[in-house]
Protein backbone atom coordinates (compact mmCIF):
# COMPACT_ATOMS: atom_id res chain seq x y z
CA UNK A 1 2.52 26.00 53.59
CA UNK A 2 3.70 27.10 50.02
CA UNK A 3 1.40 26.99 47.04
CA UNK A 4 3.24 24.40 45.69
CA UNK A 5 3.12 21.93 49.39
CA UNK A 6 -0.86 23.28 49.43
CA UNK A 7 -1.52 22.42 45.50
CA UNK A 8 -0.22 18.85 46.11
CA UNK A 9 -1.49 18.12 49.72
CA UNK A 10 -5.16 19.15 47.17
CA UNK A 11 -3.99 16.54 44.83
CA UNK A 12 -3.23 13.55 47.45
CA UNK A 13 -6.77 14.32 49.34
CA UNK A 14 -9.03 14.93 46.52
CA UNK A 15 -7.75 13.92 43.02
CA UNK A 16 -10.60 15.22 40.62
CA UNK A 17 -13.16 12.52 39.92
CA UNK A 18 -12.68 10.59 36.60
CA UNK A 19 -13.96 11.58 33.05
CA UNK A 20 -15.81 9.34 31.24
CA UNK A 21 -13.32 9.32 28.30
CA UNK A 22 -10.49 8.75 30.42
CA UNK A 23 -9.01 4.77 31.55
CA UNK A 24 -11.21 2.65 33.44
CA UNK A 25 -8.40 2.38 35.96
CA UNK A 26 -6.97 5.71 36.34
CA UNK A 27 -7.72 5.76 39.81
CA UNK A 28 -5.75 2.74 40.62
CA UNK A 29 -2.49 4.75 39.22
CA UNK A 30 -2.87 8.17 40.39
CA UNK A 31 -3.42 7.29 43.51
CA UNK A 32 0.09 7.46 45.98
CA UNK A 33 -0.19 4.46 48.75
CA UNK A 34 -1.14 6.03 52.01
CA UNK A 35 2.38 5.68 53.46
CA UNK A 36 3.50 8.32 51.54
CA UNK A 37 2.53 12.54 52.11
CA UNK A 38 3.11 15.43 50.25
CA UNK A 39 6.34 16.16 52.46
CA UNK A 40 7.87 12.98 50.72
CA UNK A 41 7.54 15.09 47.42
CA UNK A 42 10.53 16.81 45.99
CA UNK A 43 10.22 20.81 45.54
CA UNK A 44 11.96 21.12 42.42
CA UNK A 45 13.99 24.65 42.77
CA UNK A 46 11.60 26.90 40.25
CA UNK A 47 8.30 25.66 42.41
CA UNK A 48 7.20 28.18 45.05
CA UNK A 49 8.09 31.18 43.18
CA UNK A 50 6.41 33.93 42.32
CA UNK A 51 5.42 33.89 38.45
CA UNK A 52 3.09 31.58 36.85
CA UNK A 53 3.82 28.51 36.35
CA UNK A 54 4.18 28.69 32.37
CA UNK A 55 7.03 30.78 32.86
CA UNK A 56 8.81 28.59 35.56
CA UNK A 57 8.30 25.66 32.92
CA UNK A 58 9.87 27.38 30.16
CA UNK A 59 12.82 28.40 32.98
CA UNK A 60 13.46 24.84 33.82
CA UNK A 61 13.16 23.44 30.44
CA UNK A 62 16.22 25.81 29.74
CA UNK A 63 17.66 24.80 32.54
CA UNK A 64 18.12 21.27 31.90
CA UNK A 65 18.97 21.98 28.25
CA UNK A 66 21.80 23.84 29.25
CA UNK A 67 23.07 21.14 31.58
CA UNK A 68 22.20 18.24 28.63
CA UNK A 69 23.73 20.44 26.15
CA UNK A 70 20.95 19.76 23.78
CA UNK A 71 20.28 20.25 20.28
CA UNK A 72 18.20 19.88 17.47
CA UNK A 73 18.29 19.71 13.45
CA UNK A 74 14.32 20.44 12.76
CA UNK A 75 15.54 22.41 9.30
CA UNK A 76 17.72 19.35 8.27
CA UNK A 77 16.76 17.48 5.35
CA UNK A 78 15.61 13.50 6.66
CA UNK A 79 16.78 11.83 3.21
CA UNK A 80 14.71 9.15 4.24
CA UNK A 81 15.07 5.79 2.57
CA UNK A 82 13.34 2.39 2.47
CA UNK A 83 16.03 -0.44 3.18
CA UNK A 84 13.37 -2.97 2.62
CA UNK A 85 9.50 -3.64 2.68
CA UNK A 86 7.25 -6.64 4.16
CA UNK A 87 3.49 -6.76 4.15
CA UNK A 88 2.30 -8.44 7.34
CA UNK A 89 -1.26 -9.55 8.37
CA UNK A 90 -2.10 -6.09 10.04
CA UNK A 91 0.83 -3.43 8.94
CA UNK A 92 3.02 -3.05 6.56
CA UNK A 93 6.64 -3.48 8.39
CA UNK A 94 9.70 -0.97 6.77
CA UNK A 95 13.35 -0.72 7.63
CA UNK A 96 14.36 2.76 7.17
CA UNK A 97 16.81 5.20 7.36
CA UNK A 98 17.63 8.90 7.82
CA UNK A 99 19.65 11.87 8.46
CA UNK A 100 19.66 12.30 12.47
CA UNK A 101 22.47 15.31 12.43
CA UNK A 102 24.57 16.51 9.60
CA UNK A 103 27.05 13.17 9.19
CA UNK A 104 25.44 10.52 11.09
CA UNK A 105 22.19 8.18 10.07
CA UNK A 106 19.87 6.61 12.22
CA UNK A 107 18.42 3.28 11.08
CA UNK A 108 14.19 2.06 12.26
CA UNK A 109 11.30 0.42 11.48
CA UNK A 110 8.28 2.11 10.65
CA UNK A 111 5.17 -0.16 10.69
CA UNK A 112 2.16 1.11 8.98
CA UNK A 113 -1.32 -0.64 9.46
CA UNK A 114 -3.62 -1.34 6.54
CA UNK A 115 -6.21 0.65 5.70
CA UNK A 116 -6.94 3.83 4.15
CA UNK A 117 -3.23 5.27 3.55
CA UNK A 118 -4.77 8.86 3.08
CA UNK A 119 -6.73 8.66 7.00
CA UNK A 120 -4.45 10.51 9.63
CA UNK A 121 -3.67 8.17 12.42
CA UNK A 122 -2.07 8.29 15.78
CA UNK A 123 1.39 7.40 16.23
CA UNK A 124 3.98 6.34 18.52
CA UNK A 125 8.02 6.73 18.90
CA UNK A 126 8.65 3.35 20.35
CA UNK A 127 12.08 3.01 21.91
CA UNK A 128 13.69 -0.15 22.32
CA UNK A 129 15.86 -1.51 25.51
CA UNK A 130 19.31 -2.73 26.33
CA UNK A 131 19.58 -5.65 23.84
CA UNK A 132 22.12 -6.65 20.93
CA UNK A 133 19.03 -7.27 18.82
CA UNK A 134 17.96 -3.43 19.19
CA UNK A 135 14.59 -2.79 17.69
CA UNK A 136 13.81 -6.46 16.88
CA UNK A 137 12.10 -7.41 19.85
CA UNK A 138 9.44 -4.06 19.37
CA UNK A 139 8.66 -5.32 15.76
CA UNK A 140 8.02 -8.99 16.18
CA UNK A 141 11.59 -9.74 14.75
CA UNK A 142 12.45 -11.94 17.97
CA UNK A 143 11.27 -14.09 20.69
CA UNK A 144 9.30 -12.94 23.31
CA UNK A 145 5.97 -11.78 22.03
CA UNK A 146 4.88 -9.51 25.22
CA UNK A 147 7.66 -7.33 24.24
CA UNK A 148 6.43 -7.12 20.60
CA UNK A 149 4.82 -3.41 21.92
CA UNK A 150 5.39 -1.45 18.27
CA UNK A 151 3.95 -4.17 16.87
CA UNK A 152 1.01 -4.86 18.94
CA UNK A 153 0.38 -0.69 19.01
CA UNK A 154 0.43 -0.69 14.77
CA UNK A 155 -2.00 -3.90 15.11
CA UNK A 156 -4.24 -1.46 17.04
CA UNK A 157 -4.16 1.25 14.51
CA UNK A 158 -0.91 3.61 15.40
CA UNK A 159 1.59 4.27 13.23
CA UNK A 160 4.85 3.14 14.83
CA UNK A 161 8.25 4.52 14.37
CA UNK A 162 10.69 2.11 16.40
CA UNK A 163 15.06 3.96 16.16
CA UNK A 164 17.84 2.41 16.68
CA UNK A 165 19.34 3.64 19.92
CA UNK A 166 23.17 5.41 18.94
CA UNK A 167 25.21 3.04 21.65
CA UNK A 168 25.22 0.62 18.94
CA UNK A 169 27.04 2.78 16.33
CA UNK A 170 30.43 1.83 17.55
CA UNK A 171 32.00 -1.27 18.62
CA UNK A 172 30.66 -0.65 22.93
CA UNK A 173 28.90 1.87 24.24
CA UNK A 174 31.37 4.87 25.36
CA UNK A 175 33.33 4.34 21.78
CA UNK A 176 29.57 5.29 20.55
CA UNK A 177 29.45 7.80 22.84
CA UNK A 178 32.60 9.11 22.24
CA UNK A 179 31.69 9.19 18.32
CA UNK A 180 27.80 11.02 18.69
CA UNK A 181 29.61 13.82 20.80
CA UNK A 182 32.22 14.62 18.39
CA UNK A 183 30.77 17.35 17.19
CA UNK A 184 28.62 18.36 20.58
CA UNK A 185 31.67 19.19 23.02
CA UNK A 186 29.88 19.29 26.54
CA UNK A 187 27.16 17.70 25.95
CA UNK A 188 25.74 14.26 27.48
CA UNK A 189 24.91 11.40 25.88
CA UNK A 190 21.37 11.73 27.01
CA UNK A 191 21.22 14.86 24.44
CA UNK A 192 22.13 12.46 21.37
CA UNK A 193 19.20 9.91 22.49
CA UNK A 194 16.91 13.26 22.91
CA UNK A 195 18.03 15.06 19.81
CA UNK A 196 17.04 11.34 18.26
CA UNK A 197 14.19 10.95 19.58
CA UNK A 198 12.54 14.47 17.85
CA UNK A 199 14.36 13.48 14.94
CA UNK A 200 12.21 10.08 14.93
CA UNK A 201 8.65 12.86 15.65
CA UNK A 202 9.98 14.78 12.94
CA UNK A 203 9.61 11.49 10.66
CA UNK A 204 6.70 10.81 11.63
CA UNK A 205 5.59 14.27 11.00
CA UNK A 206 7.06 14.20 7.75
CA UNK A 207 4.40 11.26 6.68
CA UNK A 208 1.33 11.99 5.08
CA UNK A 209 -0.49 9.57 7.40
CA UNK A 210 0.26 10.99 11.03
CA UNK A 211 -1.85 13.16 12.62
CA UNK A 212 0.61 16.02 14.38
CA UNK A 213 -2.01 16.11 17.28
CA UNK A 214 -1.73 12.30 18.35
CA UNK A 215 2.37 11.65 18.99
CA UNK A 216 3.00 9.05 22.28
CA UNK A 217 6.04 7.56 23.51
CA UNK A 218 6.51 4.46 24.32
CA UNK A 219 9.72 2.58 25.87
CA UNK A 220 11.34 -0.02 27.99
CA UNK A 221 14.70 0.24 30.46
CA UNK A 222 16.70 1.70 28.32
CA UNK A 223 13.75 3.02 25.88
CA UNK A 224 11.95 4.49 29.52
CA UNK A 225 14.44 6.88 29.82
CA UNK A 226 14.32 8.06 26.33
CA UNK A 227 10.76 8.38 26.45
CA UNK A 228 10.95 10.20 29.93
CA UNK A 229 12.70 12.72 28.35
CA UNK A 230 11.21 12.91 25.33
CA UNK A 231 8.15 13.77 26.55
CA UNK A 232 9.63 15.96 29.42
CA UNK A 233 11.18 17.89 26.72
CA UNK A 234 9.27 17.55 23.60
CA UNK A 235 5.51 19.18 23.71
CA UNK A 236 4.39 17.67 20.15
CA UNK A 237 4.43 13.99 22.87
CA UNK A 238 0.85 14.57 24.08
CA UNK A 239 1.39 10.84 26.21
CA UNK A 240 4.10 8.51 27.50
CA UNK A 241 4.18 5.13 29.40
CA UNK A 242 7.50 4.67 30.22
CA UNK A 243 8.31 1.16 31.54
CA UNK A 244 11.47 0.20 34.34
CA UNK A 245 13.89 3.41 33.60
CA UNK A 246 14.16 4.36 37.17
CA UNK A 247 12.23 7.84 37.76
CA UNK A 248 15.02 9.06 40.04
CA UNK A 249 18.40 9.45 39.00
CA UNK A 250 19.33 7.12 41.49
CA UNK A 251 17.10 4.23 40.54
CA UNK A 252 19.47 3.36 37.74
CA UNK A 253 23.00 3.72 35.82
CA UNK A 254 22.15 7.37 35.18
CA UNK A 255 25.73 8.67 35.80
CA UNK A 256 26.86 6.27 32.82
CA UNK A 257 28.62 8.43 30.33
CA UNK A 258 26.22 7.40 27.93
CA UNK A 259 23.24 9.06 29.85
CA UNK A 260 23.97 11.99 32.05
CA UNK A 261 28.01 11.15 33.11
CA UNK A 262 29.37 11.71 37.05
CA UNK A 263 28.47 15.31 37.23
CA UNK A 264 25.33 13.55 38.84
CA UNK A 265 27.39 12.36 41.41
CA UNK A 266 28.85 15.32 42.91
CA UNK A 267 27.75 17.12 45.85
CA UNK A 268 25.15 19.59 45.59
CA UNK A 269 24.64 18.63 41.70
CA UNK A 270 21.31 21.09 41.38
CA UNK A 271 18.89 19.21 38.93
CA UNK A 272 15.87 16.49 39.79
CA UNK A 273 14.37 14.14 37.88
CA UNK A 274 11.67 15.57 39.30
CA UNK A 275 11.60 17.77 37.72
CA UNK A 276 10.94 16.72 34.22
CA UNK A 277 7.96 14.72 35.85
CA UNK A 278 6.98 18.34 36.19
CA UNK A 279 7.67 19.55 32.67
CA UNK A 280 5.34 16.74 31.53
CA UNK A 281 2.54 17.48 34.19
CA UNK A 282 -0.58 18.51 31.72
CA UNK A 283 0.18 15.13 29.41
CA UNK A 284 -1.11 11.74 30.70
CA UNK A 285 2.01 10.19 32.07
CA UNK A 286 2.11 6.36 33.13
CA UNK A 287 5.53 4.62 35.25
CA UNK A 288 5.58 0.91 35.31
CA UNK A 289 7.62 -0.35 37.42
CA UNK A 290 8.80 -4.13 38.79
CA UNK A 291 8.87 -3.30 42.29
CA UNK A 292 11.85 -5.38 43.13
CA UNK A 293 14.94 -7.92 41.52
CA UNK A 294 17.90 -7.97 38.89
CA UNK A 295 17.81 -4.97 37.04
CA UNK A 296 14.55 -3.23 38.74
CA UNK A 297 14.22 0.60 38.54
CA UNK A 298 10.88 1.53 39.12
CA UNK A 299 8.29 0.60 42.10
CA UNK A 300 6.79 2.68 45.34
CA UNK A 301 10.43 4.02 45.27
CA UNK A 302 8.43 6.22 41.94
CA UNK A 303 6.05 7.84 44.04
CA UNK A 304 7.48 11.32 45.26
CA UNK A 305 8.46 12.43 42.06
CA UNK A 306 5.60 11.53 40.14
CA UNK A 307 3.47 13.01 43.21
CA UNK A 308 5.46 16.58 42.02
CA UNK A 309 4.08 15.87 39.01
CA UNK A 310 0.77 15.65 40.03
CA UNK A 311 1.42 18.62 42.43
CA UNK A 312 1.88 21.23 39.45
CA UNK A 313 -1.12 19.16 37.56
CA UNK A 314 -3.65 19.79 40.24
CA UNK A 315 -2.08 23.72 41.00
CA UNK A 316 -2.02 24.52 36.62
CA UNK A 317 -4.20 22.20 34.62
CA UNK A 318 -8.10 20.94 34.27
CA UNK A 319 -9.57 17.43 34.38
CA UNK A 320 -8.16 14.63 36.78
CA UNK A 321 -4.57 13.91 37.12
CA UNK A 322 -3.61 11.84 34.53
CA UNK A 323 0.14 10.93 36.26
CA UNK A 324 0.63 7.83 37.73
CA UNK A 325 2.42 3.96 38.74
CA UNK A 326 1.38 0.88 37.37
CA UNK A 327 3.35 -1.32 39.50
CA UNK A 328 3.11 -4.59 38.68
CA UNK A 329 5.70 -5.92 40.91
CA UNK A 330 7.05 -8.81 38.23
CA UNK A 331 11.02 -7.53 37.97
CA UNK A 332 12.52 -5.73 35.35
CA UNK A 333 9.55 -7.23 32.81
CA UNK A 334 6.66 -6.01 30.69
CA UNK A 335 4.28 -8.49 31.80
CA UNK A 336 1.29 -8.81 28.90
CA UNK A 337 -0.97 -7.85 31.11
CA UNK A 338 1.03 -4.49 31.61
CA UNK A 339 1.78 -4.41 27.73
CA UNK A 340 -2.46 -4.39 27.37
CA UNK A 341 -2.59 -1.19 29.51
CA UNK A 342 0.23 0.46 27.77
CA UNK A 343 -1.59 -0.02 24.97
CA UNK A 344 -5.15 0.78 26.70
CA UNK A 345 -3.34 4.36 27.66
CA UNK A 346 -1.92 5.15 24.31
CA UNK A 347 -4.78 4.48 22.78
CA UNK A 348 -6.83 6.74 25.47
CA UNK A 349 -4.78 9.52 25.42
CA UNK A 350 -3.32 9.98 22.05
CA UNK A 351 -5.79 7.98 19.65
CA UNK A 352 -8.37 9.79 21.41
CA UNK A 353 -6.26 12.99 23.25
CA UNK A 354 -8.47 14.93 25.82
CA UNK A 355 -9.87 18.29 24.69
CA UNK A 356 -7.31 21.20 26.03
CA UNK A 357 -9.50 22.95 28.05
């Protein structure tokens, strides 16, 4: 047995026993249902080898950011503007705007709660799904009110910073695409909604209010999958929940042009989503997932790759696993009782991060 089969067979038999400042209900998430063993785990390609794990993560983080062709603008200037202002009961709610890449501007809301505007809070990137109303769902701008999630995280104290996705820059979705990747030739769309996501960290970071130390993610569908990778990618995320993105890269559209493209597709393509649930291993990571119907990504299908995750956890880092599925079995949904332990994590984990040990 390989250290990597042996550190996860560990993990399924004898998950460390919970810390008092961790969930109530940790157990009931990072916990795989008996039918499944560590041999139903993937073994992404740098696990096994001989040097430490830290350098294998750095490896594979290159790795994918070779095949996303990603890239970054940390040095750019934001030129951040206000578009407008409203004071609500618990948050002040702002339309904003900024430089994402040299050329292009990304529209959000940033929602700031009341209270003393000098205390450093927590904060969350909050992505939004598949929708023509964007971000108005997240901020209370629509119907719905269990999907209201930046909303009902700045009502609990986190500052919120809720982007506009890019496939809504152009009149459909690969004419957006088309436009974002101008100026990246060979790159993905994934690597726009990634290079946008730490360009909405580097907002927040660039507030006076934010405490660098307590950055989640948050996001739904579409929003999962930027958060998955976000936080796969991005160490200043020191949590995620990501809600019905489909772990696997065959749980959902991932081959659209707009994510990763066909090169997914062909035989003996090398990469694993897996993988990234490996990068993030060390960070409390949460999958929700509907189980089953229209549109439904996430469910038991989840468990081998998150059980890699937890497999590099339990081999490299202290404390109980912290990796998990909330499956709530409701479709393609956040349920409000789901949207109460998303917020219940965030809140655990990056209002109140665990010590690094």
């Amino acid at each position: 047995m390989n250290r990597f089969a042996a550190a996860l067979c560990l993990c399924l038999s004898s998950l460390s026993p919970l810390a008092a400042q961790d969930v109530a209900w940790l157990t009931e998430v990072n916990t795989p249902p008996p039918e499944f063993s560590q041999d139903d785990a993937p073994r992404p390609s740098p696990l096994g080898q001989s040097e430490p794990w830290q350098q294998q993560r750095v490896r594979l983080r290159d790795q994918w950011k070779t095949f996303l062709g990603a890239y970054a603008f940390p040095d750019l200037p934001l030129k951040l503007e206000t578009l407008k202002e409203e004071r609500l009961e618990h948050c002040t709610r702002k339309l904003i705007r900024y430089q994402a890449e040299p050329g292009r501007i990304v529209r959000a809301y940033l929602l700031i709660p009341h209270g003393d505007a000098d205390a450093k809070r927590p904060a969350v990137v909050a992505f939004h799904g598949t929708s023509t109303l964007t971000f108005d769902k997240l901020v209370g701008l629509a119907d719905e009110r269990e999907r209201h999630m930046g909303l009902r995280l700045a009502q609990q104290g986190f500052v919120v910073i809720c982007p506009e996705n890019y496939l809504w820059e152009q009149s459909s979705y690969k004419a957006s695409t088309t436009a974002a990747l101008k100026n990246h030739p060979g790159s993905k769309g994934m690597a726009v909604m990634l290079a946008d996501g730490m360009r909405a960290v580097d907002v927040l970071l660039s507030l006076g209010n934010v405490d660098s130390q307590k950055i989640g993610a948050f996001g739904h569908s579409l929003g999962a999958k930027e958060t998955f990778y976000l936080a796969a990618m991005d160490d200043r995320i020191c949590a995620a929940v990501a809600s019905e993105g489909g772990i696997e890269i065959g749980f959902s559209n991932w081959d659209a042009v707009w994510y990763l493209g066909s090169d997914v597709n062909e035989e003996g393509f090398p990469r694993k989503h897996a993988e990234l649930v490996t990068l993030i291993a060390g960070r409390p990571f949460l999958v929700l997932g509907g189980e089953s119907g229209r549109g439904c990504a996430d469910g038991k299908r989840s468990w081998p790759a998150l059980m890699a995750g937890q497999g590099v956890w339990q081999a490299n880092y202290p404390g109980p696993v912290r990796m998990g599925l909330l499956n709530h079995g409701e479709g393609h949904s956040i349920p409000w009782d789901a949207g109460e332990k998303t917020i219940d994590w965030l809140k655990t984990y990056v209002a109140s991060p665990i010590p690094k040990e």
